[in-house]
N, C-alpha and C. Protein backbone atom coordinates (compact mmCIF):
# COMPACT_ATOMS: atom_id res chain seq x y z
N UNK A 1 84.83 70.20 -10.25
CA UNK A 1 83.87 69.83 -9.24
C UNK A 1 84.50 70.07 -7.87
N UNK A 2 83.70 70.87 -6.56
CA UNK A 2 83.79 70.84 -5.41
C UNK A 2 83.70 69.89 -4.31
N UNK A 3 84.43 68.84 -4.10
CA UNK A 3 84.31 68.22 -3.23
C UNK A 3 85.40 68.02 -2.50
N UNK A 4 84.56 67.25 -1.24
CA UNK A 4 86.00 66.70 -0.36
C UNK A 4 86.02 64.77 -0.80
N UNK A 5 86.82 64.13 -0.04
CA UNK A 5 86.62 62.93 0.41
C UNK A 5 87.08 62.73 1.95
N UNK A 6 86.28 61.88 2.78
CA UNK A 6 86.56 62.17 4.00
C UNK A 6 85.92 60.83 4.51
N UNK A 7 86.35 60.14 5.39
CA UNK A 7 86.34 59.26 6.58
C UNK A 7 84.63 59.19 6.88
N UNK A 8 83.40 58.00 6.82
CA UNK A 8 82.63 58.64 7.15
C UNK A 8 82.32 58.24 8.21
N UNK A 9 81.68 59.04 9.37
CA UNK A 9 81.03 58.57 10.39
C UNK A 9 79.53 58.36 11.26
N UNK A 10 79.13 58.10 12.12
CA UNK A 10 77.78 57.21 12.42
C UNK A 10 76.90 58.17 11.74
N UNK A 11 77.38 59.62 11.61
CA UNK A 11 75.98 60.75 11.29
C UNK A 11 75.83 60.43 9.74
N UNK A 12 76.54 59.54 9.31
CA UNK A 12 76.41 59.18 7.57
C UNK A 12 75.38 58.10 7.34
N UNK A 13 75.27 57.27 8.39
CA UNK A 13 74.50 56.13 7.69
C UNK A 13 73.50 56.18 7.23
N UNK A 14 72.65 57.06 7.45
CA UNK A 14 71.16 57.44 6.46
C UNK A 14 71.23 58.08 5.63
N UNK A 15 72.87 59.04 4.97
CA UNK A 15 72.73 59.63 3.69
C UNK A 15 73.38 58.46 2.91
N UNK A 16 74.16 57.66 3.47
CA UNK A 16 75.06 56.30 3.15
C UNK A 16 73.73 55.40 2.33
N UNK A 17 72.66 54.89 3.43
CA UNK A 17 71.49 54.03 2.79
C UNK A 17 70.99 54.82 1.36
N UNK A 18 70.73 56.30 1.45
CA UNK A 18 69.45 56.96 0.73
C UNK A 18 70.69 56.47 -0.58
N UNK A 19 71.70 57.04 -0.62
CA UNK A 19 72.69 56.82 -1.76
C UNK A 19 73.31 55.54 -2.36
N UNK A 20 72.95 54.59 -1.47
CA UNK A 20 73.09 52.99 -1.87
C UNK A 20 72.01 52.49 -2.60
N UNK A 21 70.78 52.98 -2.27
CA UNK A 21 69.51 52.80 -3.31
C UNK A 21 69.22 53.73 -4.21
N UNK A 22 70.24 54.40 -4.55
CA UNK A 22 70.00 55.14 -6.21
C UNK A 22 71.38 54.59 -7.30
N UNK A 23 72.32 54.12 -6.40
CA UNK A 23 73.75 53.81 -6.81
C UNK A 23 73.38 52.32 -7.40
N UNK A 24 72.94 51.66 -6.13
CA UNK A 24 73.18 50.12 -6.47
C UNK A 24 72.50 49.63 -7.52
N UNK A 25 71.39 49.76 -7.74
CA UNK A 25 70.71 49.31 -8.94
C UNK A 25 71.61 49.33 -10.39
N UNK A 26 72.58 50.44 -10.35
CA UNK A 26 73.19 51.05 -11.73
C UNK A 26 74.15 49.95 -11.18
N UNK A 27 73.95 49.17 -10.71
CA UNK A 27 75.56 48.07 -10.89
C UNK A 27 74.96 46.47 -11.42
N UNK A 28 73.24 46.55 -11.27
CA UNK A 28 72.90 45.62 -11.20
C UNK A 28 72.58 45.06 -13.18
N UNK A 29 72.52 43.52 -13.32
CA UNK A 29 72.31 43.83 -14.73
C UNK A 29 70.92 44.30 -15.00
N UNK A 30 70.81 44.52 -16.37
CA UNK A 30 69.41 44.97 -16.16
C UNK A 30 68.11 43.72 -16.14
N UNK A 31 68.62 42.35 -16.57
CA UNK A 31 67.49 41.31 -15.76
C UNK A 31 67.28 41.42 -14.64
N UNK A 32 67.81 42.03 -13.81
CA UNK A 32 67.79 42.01 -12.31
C UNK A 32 66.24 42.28 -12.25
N UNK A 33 65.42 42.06 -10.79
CA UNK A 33 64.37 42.58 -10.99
C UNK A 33 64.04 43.02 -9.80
N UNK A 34 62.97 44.19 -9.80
CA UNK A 34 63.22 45.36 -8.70
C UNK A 34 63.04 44.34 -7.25
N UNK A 35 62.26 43.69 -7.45
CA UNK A 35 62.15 43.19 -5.73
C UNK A 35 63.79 42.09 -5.39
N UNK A 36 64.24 41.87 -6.69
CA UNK A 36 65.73 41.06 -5.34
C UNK A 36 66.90 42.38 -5.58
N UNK A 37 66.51 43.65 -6.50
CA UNK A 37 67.22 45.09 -6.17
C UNK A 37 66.58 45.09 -4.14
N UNK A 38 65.59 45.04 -4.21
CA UNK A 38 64.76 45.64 -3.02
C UNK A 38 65.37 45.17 -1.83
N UNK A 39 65.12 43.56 -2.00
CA UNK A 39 65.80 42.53 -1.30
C UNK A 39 67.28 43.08 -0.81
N UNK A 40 68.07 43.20 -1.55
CA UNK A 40 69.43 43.31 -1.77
C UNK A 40 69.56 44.86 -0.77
N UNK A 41 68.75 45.41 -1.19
CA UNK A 41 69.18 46.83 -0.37
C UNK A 41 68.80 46.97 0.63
N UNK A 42 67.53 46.16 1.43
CA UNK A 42 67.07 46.02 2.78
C UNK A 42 68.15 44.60 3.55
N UNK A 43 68.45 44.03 2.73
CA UNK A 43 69.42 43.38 3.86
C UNK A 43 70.80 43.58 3.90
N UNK A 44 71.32 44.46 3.32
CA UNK A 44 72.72 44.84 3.02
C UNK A 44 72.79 46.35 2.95
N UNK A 45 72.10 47.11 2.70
CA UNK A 45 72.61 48.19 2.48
C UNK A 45 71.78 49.59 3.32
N UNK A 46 70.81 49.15 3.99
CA UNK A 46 69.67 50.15 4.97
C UNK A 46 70.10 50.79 6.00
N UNK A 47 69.87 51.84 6.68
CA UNK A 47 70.74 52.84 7.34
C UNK A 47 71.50 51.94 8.41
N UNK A 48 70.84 50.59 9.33
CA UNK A 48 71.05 49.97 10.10
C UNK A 48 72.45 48.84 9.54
N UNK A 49 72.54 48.81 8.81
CA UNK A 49 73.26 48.02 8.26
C UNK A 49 74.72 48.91 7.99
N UNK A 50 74.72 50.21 7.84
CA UNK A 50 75.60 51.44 7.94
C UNK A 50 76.12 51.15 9.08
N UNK A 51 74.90 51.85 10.11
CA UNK A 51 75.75 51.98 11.21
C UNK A 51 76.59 50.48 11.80
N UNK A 52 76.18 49.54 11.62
CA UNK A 52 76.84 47.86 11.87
C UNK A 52 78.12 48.51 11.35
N UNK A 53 78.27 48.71 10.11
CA UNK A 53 79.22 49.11 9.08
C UNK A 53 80.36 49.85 9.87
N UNK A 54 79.37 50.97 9.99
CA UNK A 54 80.83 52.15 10.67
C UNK A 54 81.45 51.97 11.79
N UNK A 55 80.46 50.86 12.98
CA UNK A 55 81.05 50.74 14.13
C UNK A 55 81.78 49.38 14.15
N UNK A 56 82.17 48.49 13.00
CA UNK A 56 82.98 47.52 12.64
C UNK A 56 84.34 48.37 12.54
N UNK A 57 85.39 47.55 13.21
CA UNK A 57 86.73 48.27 13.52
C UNK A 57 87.27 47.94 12.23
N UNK A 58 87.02 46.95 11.47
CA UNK A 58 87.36 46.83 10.49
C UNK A 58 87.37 46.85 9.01
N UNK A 59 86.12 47.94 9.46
CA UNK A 59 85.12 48.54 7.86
C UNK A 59 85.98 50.00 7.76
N UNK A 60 85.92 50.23 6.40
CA UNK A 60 86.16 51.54 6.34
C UNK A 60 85.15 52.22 5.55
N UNK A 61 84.64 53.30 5.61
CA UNK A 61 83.76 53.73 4.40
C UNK A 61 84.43 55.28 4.32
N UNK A 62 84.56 55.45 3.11
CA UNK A 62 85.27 56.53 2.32
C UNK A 62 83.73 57.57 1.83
N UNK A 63 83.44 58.93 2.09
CA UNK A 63 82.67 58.84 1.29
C UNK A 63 83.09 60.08 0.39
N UNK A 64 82.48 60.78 -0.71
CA UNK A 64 82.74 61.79 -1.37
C UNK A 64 81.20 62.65 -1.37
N UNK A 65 82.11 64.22 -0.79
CA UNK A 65 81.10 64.77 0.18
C UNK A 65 81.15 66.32 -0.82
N UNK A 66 80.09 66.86 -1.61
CA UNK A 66 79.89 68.23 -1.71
C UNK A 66 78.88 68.94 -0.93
N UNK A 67 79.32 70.21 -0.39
CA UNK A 67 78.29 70.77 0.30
C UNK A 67 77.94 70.13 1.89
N UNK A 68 77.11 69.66 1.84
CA UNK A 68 76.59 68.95 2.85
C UNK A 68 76.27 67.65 2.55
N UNK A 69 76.05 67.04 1.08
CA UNK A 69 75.63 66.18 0.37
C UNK A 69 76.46 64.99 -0.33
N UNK A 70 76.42 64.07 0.40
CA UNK A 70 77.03 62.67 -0.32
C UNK A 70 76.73 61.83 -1.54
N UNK A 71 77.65 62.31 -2.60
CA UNK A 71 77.66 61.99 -3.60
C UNK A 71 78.28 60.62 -3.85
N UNK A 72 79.28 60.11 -3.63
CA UNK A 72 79.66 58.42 -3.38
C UNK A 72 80.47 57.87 -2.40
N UNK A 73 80.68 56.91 -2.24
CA UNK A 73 81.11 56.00 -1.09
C UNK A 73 81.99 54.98 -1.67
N UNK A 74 82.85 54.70 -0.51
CA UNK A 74 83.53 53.19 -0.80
C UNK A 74 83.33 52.42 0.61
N UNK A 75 83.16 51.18 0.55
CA UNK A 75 83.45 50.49 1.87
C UNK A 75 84.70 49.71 1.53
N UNK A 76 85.30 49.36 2.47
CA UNK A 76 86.75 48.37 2.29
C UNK A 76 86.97 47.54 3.91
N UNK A 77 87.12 46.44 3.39
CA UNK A 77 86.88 45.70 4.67
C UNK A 77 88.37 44.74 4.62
N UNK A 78 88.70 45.40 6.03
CA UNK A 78 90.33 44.64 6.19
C UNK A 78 90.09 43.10 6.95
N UNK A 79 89.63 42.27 6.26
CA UNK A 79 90.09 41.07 7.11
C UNK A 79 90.03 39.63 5.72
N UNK A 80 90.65 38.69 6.02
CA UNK A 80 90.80 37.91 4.93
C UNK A 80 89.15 37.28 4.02
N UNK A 81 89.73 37.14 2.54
CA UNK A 81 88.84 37.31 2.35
C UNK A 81 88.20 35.64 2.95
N UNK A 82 86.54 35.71 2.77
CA UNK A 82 85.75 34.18 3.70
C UNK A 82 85.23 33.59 2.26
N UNK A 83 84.97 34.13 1.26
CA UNK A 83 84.53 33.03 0.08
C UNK A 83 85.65 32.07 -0.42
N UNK A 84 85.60 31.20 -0.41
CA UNK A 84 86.89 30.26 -1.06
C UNK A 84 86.83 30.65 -2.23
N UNK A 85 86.29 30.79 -2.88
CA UNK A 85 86.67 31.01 -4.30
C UNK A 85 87.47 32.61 -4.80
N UNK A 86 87.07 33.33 -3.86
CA UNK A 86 87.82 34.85 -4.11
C UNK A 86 89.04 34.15 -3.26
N UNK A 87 89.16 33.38 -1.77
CA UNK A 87 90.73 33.33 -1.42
C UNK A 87 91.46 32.30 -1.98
N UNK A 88 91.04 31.85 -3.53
CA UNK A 88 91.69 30.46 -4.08
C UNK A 88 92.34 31.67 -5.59
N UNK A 89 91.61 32.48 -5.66
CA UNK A 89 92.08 33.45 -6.28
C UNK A 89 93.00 34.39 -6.46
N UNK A 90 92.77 34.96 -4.97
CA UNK A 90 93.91 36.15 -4.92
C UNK A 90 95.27 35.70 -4.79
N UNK A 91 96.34 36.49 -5.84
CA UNK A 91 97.47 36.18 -5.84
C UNK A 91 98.19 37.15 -4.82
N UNK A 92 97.82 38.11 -4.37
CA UNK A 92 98.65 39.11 -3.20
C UNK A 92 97.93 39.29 -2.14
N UNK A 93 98.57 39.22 -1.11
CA UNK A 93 97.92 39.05 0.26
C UNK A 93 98.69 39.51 1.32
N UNK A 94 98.50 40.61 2.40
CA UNK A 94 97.37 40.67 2.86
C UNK A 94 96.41 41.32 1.66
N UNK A 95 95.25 41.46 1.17
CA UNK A 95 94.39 41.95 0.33
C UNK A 95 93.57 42.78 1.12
N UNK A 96 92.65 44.09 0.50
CA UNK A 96 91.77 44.37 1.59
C UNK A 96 90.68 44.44 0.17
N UNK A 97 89.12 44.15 0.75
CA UNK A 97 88.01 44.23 -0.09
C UNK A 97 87.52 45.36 -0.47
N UNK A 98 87.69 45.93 -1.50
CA UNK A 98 86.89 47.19 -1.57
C UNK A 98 85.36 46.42 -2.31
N UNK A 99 84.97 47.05 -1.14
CA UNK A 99 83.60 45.92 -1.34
C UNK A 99 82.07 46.56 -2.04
N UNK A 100 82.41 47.89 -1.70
CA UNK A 100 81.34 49.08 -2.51
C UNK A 100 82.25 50.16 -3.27
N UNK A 101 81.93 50.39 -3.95
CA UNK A 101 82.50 52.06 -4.63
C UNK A 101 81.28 52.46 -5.93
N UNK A 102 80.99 53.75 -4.89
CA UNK A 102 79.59 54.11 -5.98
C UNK A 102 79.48 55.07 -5.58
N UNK A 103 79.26 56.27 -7.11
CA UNK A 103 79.02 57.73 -7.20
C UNK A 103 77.58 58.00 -7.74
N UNK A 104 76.89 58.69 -7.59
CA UNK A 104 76.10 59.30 -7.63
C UNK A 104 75.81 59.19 -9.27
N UNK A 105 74.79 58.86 -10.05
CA UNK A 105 75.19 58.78 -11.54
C UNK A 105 75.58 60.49 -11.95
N UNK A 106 74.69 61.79 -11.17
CA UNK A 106 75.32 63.28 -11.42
C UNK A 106 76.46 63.15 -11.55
N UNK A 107 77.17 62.52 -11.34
CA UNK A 107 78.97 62.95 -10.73
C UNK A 107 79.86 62.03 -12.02
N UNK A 108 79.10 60.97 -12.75
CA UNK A 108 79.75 60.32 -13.58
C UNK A 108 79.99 60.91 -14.42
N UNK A 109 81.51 60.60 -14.91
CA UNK A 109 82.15 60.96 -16.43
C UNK A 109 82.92 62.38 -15.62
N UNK A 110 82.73 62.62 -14.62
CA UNK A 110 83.77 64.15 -14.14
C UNK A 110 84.51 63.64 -13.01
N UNK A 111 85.59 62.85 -12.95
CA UNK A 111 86.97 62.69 -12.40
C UNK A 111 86.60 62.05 -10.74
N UNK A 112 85.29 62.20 -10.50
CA UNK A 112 85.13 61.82 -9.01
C UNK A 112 85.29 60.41 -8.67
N UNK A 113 84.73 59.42 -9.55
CA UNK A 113 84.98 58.47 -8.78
C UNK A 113 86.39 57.93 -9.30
N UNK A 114 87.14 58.23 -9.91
CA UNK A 114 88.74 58.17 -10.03
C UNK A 114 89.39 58.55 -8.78
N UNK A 115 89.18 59.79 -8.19
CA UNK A 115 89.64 60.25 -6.96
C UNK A 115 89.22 59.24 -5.97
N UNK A 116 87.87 58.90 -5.98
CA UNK A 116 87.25 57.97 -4.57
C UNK A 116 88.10 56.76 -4.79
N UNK A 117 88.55 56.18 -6.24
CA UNK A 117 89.31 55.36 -6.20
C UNK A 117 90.61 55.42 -5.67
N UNK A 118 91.46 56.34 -5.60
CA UNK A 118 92.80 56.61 -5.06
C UNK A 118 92.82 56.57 -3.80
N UNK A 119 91.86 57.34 -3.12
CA UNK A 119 91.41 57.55 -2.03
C UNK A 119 91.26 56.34 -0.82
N UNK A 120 90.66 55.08 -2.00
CA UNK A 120 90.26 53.74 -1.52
C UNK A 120 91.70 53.08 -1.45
N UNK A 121 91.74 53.37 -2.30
CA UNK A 121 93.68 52.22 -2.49
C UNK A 121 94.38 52.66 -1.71
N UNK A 122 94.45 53.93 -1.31
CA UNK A 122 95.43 54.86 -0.46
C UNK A 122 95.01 54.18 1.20
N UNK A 123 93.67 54.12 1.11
CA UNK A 123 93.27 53.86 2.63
C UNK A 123 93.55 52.30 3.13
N UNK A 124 93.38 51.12 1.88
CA UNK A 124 93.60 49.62 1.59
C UNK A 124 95.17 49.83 2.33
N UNK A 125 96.08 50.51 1.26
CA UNK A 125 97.43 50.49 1.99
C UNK A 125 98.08 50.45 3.76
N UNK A 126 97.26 51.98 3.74
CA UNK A 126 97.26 52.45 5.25
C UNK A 126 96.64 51.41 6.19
N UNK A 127 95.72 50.45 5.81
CA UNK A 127 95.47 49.74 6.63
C UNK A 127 96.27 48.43 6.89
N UNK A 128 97.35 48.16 5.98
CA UNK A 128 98.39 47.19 6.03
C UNK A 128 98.22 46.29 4.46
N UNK A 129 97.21 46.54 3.79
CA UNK A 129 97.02 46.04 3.02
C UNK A 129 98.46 45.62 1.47
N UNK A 130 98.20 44.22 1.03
CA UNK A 130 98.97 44.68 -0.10
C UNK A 130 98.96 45.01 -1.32
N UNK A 131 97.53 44.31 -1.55
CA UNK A 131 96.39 44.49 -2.83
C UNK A 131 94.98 45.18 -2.22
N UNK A 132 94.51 45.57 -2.92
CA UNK A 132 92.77 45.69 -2.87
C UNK A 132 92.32 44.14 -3.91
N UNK A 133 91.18 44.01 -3.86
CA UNK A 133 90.22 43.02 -4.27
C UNK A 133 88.67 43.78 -4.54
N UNK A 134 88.18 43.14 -5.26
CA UNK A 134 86.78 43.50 -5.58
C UNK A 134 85.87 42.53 -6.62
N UNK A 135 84.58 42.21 -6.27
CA UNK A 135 83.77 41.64 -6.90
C UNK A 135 82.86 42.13 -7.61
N UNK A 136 82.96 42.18 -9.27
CA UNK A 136 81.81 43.35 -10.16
C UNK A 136 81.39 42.24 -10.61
N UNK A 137 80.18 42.55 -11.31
CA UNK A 137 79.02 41.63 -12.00
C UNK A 137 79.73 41.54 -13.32
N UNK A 138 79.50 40.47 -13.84
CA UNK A 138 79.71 40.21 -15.43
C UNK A 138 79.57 41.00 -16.26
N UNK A 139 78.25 41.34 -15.91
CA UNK A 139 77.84 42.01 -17.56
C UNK A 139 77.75 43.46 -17.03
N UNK A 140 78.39 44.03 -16.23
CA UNK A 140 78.58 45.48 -15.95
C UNK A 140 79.73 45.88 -16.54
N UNK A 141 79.88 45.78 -17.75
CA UNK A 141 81.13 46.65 -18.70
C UNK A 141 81.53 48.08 -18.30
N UNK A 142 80.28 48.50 -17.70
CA UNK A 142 81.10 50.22 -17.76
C UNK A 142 81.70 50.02 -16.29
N UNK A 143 81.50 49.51 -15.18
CA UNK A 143 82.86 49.11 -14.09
C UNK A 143 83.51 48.44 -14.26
N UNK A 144 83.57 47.62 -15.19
CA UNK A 144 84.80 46.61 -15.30
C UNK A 144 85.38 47.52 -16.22
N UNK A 145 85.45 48.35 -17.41
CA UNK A 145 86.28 49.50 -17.94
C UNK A 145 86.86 50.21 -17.03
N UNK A 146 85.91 50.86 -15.90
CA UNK A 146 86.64 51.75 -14.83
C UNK A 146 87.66 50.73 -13.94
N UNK A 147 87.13 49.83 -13.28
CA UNK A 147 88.36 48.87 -12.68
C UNK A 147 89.39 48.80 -13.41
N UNK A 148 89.55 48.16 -14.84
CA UNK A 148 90.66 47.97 -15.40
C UNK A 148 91.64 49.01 -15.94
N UNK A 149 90.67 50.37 -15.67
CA UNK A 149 91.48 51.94 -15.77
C UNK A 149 91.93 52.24 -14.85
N UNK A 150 91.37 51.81 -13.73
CA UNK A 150 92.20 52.03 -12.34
C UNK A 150 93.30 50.79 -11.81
N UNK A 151 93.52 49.98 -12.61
CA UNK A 151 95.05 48.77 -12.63
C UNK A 151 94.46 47.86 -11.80
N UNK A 152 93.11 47.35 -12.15
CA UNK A 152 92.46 45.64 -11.33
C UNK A 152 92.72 45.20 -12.61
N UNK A 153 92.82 44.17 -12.23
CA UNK A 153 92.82 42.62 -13.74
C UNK A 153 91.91 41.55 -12.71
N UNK A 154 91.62 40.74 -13.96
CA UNK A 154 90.76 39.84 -13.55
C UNK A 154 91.73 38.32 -13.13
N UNK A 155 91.38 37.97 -11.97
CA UNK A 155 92.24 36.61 -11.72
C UNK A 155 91.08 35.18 -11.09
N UNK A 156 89.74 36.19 -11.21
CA UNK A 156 88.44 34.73 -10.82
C UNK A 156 87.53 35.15 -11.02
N UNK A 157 86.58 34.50 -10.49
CA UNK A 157 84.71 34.27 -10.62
C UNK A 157 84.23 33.99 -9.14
N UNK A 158 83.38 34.52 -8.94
CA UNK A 158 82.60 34.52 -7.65
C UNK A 158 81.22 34.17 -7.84
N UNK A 159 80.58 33.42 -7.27
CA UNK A 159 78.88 33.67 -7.29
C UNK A 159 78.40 34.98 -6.19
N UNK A 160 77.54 35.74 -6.38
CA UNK A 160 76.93 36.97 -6.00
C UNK A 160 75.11 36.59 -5.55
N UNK A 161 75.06 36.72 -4.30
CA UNK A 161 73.07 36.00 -4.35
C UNK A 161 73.33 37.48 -4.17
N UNK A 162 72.05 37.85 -5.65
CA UNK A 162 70.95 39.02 -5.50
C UNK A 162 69.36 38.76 -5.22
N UNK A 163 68.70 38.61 -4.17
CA UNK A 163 68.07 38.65 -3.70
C UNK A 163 67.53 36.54 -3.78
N UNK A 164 66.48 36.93 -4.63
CA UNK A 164 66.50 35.20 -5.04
C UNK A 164 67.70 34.60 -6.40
N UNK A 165 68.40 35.58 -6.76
CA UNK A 165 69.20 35.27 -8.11
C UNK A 165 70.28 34.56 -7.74
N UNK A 166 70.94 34.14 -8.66
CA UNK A 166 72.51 33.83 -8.23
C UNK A 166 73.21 34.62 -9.35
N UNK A 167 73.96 35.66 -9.35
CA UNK A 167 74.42 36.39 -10.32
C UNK A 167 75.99 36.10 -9.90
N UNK A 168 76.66 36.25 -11.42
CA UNK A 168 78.39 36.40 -11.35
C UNK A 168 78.92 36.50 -11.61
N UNK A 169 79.51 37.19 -10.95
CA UNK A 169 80.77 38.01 -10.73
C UNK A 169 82.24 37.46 -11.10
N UNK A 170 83.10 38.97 -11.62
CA UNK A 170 84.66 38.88 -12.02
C UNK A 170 85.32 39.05 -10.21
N UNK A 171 86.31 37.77 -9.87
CA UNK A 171 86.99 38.82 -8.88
C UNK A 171 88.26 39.66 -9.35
N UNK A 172 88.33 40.69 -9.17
CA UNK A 172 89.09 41.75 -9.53
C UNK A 172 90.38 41.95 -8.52
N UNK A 173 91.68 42.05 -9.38
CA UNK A 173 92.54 42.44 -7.77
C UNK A 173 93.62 43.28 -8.34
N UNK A 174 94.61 44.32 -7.79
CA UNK A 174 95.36 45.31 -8.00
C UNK A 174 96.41 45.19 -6.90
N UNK A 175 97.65 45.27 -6.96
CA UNK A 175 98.76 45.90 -6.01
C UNK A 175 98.49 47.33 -5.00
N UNK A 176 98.19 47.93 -3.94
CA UNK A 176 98.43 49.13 -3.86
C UNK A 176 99.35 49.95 -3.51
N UNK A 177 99.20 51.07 -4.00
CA UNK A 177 100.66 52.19 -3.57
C UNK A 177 101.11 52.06 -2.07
């Protein structure tokens, strides 16, 4: 596969949104139901919410770019984590959140989001970081396989509001290079 990974900036946030509402759902369980999917992606994830994103000094978004076309993203957010229950958790600190990582379902099973993962840990580091952290849903087995292929272990539980739900979450955490 042809791609880059690259730094993204303000001209991303509307391929950033269009690709957060084909991605995010595939993380959600499948009780989920389309209006707190809907919910969830108009208050968190809509082009406006990007650009908030990119012009935060302390967001990073990674994305993975063929052609002209953005195939997945990571966000990672350097500042401690604010849920008590993820900072009663983490055993290495400073930590940084990799708080999104999502490919395109085209791109699954061919090495890309392994790379977006290195890519993420590599950038966690560079930012002073000493671990990454991350919050996946319970019953999402096929990212919690990929997390635990990429060296996260599980050390807590988080609650997650999806729209009107309360869904929850493994917190996930790793050392980085």
């Amino acid at each position: 596969m042809n791609h880059t990974i690259r730094t993204a900036t303000a001209d991303d946030a509307g391929a950033l949104a269009a690709l957060a509402a084909v991605t995010f759902p595939l993380a959600c369980p499948p009780s989920s139901s389309p209006e707190d999917i809907a919910a969830h992606l108009a208050s968190t994830l809509s082009e406006q919410h990007f650009e908030r994103y990119l012009a935060d000094p302390d967001i990073t978004i990674l994305v993975l770019e063929s052609g002209k076309r953005l195939n997945g993203y990571s966000l990672l957010v350097n500042r401690p984590a604010a849920d008590p229950d993820v900072a009663a958790a983490l055993t290495i600190v400073p930590s940084v959140e990799l708080s999104k990582c999502y490919v395109h379902p085209e791109h699954h099973g061919l090495g890309a989001a392994a790379e977006l993962m290195h890519a993420s840990l590599q950038a966690a580091a560079a930012a002073g970081g000493a671990a990454a952290w991350l919050g996946v849903n319970s019953q999402n087995a096929r990212a919690i396989r990929f997390y635990e292929k990429s060296g996260f272990r599980k050390v807590g539980t988080k609650s997650f509001t999806l729209g009107s739900t309360v869904e929850h979450d493994f917190v996930l955490e790793r050392a980085v290079p």
